[in-house]
N, C-alpha and C. Protein backbone atom coordinates (compact mmCIF):
# COMPACT_ATOMS: atom_id res chain seq x y z
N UNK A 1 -5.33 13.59 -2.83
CA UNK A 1 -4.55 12.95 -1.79
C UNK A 1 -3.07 13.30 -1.94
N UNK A 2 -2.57 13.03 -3.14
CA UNK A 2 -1.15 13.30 -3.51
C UNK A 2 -0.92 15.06 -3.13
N UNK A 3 -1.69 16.05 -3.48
CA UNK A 3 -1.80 17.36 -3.01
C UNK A 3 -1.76 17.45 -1.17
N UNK A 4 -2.48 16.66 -0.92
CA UNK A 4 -3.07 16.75 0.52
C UNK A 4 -0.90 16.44 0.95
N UNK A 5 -0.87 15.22 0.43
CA UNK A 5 0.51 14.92 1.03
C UNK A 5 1.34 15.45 1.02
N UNK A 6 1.78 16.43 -0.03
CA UNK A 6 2.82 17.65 -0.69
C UNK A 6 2.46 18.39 0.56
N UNK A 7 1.21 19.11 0.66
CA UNK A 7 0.85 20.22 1.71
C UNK A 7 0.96 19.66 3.16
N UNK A 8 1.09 18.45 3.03
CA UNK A 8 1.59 18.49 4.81
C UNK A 8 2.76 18.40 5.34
N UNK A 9 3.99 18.79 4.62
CA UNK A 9 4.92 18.94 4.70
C UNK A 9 5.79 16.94 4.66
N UNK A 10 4.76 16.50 3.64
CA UNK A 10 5.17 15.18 3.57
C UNK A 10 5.38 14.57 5.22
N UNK A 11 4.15 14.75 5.77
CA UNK A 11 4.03 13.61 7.15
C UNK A 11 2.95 12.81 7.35
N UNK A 12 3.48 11.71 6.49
CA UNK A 12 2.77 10.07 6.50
C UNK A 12 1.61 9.85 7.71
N UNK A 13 2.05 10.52 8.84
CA UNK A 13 1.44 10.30 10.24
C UNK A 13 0.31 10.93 9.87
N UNK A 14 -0.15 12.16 9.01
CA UNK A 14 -1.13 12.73 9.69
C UNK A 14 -2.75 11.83 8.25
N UNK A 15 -1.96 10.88 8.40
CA UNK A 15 -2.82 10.28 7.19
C UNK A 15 -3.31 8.68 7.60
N UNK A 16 -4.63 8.34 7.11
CA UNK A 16 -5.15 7.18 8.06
C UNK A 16 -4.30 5.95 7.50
N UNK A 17 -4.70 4.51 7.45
CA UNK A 17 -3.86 3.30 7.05
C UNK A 17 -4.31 3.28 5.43
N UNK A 18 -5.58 3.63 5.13
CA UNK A 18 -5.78 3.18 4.33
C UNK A 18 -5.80 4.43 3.06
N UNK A 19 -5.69 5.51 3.71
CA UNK A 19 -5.21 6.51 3.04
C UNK A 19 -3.83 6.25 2.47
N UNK A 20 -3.24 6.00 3.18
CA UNK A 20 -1.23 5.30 2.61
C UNK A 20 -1.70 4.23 1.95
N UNK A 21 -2.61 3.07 2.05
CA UNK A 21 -2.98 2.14 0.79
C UNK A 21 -3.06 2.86 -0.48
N UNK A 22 -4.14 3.75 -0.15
CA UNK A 22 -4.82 4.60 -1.54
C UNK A 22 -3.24 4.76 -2.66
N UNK A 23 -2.88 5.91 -1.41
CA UNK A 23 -1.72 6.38 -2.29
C UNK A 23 -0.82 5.23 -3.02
N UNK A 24 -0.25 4.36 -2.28
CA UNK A 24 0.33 3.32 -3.27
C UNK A 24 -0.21 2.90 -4.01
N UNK A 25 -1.43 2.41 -3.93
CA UNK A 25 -2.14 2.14 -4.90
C UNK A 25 -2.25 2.34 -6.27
N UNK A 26 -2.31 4.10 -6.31
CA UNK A 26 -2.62 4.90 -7.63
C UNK A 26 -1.35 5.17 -8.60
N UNK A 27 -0.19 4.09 -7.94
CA UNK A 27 0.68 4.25 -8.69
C UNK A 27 0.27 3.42 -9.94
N UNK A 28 0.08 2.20 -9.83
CA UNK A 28 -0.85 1.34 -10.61
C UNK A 28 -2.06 0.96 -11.15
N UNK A 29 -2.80 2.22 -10.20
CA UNK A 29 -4.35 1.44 -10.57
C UNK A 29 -4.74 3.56 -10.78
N UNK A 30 -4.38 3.69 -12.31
CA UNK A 30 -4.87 5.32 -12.71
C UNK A 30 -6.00 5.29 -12.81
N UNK A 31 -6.73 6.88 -12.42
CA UNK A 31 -8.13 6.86 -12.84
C UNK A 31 -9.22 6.05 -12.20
N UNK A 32 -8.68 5.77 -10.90
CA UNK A 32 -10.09 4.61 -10.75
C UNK A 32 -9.70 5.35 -9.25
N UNK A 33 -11.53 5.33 -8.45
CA UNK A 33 -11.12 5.45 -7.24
C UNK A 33 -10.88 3.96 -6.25
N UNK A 34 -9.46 4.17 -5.37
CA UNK A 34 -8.46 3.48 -4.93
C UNK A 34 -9.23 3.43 -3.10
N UNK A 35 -10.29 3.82 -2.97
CA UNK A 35 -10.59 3.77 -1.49
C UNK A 35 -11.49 2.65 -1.36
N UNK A 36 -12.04 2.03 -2.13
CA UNK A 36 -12.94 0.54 -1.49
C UNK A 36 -11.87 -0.61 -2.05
N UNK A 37 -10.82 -0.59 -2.51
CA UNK A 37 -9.66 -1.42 -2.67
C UNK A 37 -8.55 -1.27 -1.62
N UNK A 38 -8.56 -0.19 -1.05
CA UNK A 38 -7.66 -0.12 -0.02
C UNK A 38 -8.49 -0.40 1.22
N UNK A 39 -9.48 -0.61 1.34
CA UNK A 39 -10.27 -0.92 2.47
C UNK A 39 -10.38 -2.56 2.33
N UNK A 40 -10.90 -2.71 0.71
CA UNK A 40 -10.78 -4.28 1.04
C UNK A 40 -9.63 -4.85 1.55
N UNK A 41 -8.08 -4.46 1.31
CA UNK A 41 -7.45 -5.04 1.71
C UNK A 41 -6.76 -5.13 2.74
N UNK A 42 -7.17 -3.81 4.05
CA UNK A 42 -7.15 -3.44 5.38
C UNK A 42 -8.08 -4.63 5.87
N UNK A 43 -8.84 -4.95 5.11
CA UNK A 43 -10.21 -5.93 5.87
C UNK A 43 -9.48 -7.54 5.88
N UNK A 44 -9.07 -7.97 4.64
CA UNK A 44 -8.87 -9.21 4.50
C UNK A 44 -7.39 -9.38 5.42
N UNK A 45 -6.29 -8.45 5.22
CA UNK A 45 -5.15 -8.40 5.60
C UNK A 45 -4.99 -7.88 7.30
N UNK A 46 -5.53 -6.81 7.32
CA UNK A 46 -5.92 -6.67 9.14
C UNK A 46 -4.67 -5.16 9.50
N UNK A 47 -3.46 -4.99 8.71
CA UNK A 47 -2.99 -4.09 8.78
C UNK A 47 -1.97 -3.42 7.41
N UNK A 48 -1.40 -2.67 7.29
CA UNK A 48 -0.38 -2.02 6.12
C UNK A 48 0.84 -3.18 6.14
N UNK A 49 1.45 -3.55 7.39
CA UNK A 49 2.68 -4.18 6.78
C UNK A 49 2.21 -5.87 6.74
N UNK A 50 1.06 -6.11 6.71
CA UNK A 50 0.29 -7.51 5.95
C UNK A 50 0.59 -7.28 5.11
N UNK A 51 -0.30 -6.57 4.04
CA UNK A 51 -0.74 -6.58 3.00
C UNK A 51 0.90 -6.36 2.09
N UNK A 52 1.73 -5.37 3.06
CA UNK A 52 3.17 -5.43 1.86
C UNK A 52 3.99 -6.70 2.06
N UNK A 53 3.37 -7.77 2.74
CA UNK A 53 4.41 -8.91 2.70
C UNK A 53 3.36 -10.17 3.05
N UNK A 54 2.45 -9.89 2.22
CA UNK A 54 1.41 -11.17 1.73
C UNK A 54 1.77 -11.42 0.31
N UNK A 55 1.73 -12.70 0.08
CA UNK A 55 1.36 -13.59 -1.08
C UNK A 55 1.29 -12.76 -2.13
N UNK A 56 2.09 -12.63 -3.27
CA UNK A 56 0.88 -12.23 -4.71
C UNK A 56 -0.51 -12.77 -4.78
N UNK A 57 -0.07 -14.08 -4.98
CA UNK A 57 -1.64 -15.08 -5.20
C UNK A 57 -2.82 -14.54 -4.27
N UNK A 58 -1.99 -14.37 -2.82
CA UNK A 58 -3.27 -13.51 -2.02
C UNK A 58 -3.44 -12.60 -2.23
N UNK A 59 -2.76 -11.61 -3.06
CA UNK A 59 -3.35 -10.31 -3.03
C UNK A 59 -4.26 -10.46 -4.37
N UNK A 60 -3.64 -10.70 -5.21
CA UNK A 60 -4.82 -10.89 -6.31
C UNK A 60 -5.86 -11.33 -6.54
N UNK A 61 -6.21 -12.13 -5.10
CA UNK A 61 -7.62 -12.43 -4.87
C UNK A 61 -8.44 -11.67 -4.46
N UNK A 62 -7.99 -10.23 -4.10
CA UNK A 62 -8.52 -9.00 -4.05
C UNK A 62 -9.09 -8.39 -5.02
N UNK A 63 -10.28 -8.46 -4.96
CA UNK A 63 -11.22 -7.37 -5.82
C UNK A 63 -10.34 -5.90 -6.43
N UNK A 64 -9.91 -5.65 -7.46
CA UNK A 64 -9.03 -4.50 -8.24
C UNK A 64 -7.71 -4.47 -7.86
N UNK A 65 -7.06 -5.86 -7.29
CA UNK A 65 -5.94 -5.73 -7.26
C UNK A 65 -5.23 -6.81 -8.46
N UNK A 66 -4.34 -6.35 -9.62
CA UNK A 66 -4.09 -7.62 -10.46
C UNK A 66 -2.88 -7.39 -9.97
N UNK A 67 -1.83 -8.10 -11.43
CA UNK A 67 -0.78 -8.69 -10.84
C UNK A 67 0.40 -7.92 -10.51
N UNK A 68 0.50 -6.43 -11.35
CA UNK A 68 0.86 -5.70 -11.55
C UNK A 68 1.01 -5.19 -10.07
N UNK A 69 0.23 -4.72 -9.88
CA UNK A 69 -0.39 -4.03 -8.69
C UNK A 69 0.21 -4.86 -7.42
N UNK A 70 -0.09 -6.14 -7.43
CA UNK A 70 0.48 -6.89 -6.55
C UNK A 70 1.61 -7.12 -6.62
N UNK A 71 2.49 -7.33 -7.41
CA UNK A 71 4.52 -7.11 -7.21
C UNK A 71 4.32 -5.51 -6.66
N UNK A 72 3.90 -4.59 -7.17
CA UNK A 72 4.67 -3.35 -6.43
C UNK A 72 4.56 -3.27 -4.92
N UNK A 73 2.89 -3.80 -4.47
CA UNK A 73 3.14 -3.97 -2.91
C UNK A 73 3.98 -4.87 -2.34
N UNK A 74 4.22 -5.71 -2.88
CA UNK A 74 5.73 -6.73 -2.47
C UNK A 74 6.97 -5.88 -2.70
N UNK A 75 7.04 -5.19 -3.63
CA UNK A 75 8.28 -4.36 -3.82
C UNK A 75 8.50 -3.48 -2.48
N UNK A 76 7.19 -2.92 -2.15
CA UNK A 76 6.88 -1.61 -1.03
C UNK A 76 7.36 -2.59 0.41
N UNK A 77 7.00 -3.80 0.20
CA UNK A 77 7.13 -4.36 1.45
C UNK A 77 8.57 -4.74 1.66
N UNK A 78 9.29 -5.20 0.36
CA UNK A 78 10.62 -5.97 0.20
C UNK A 78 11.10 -4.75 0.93
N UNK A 79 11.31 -3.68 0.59
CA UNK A 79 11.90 -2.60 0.48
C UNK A 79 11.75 -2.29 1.83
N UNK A 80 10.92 -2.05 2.45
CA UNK A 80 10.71 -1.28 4.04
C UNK A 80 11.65 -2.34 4.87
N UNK A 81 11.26 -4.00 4.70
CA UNK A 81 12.33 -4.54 5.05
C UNK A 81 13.46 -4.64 5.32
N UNK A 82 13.73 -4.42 3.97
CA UNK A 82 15.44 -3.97 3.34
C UNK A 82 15.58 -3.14 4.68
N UNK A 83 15.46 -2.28 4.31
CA UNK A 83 15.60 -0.96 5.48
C UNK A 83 15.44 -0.82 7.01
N UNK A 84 14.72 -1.47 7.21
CA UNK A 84 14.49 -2.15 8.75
C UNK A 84 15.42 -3.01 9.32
N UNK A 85 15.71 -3.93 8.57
CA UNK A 85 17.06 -4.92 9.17
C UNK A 85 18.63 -4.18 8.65
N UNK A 86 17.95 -3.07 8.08
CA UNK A 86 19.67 -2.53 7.70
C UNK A 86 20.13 -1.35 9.04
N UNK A 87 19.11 -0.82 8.48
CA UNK A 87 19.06 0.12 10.22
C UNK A 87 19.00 -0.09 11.54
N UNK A 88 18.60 -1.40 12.17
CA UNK A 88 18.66 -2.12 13.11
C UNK A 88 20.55 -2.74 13.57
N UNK A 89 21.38 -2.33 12.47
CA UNK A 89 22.76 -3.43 12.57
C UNK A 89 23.71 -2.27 13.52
């Protein structure tokens, strides 16, 4: 996936929702495959910018997501934020 992303000239677009889960994902969760965890949480959450600005407690009620794992998607989410209301001024 990380190859796939290099070779597309780094464009996020040509990649599904839960493919961009995967990838964040594997920052934290090495060695394990990251596609029925990124699906569970497309399922419970319903889209990408849910899941980066849900609950820890809720995310860790996710099957292979611990706690670890869950601050960085809050980080991913804090962050797009950040950037959204900064660029909007």
């Amino acid at each position: 996936m990380r190859h796939r992303y290099r070779m597309s000239g780094r464009m996020i677009e040509t990649f599904s929702d839960h493919e961009m889960i995967e990838m964040l994902l594997f920052r934290t969760i090495k060695r394990s495959n990251t596609n029925e965890t990124a699906h569970r949480l497309l399922k419970h959450f319903g889209c990408i910018w849910e899941i980066l600005r849900a609950e820890r407690r809720e995310l860790i009620r996710i099957a292979g997501i611990g706690t670890e794992t869950a601050s960085l998607l809050r980080l991913y989410g804090a962050v797009m934020g950040y950037i959204y209301s900064n660029t909007r001024k």
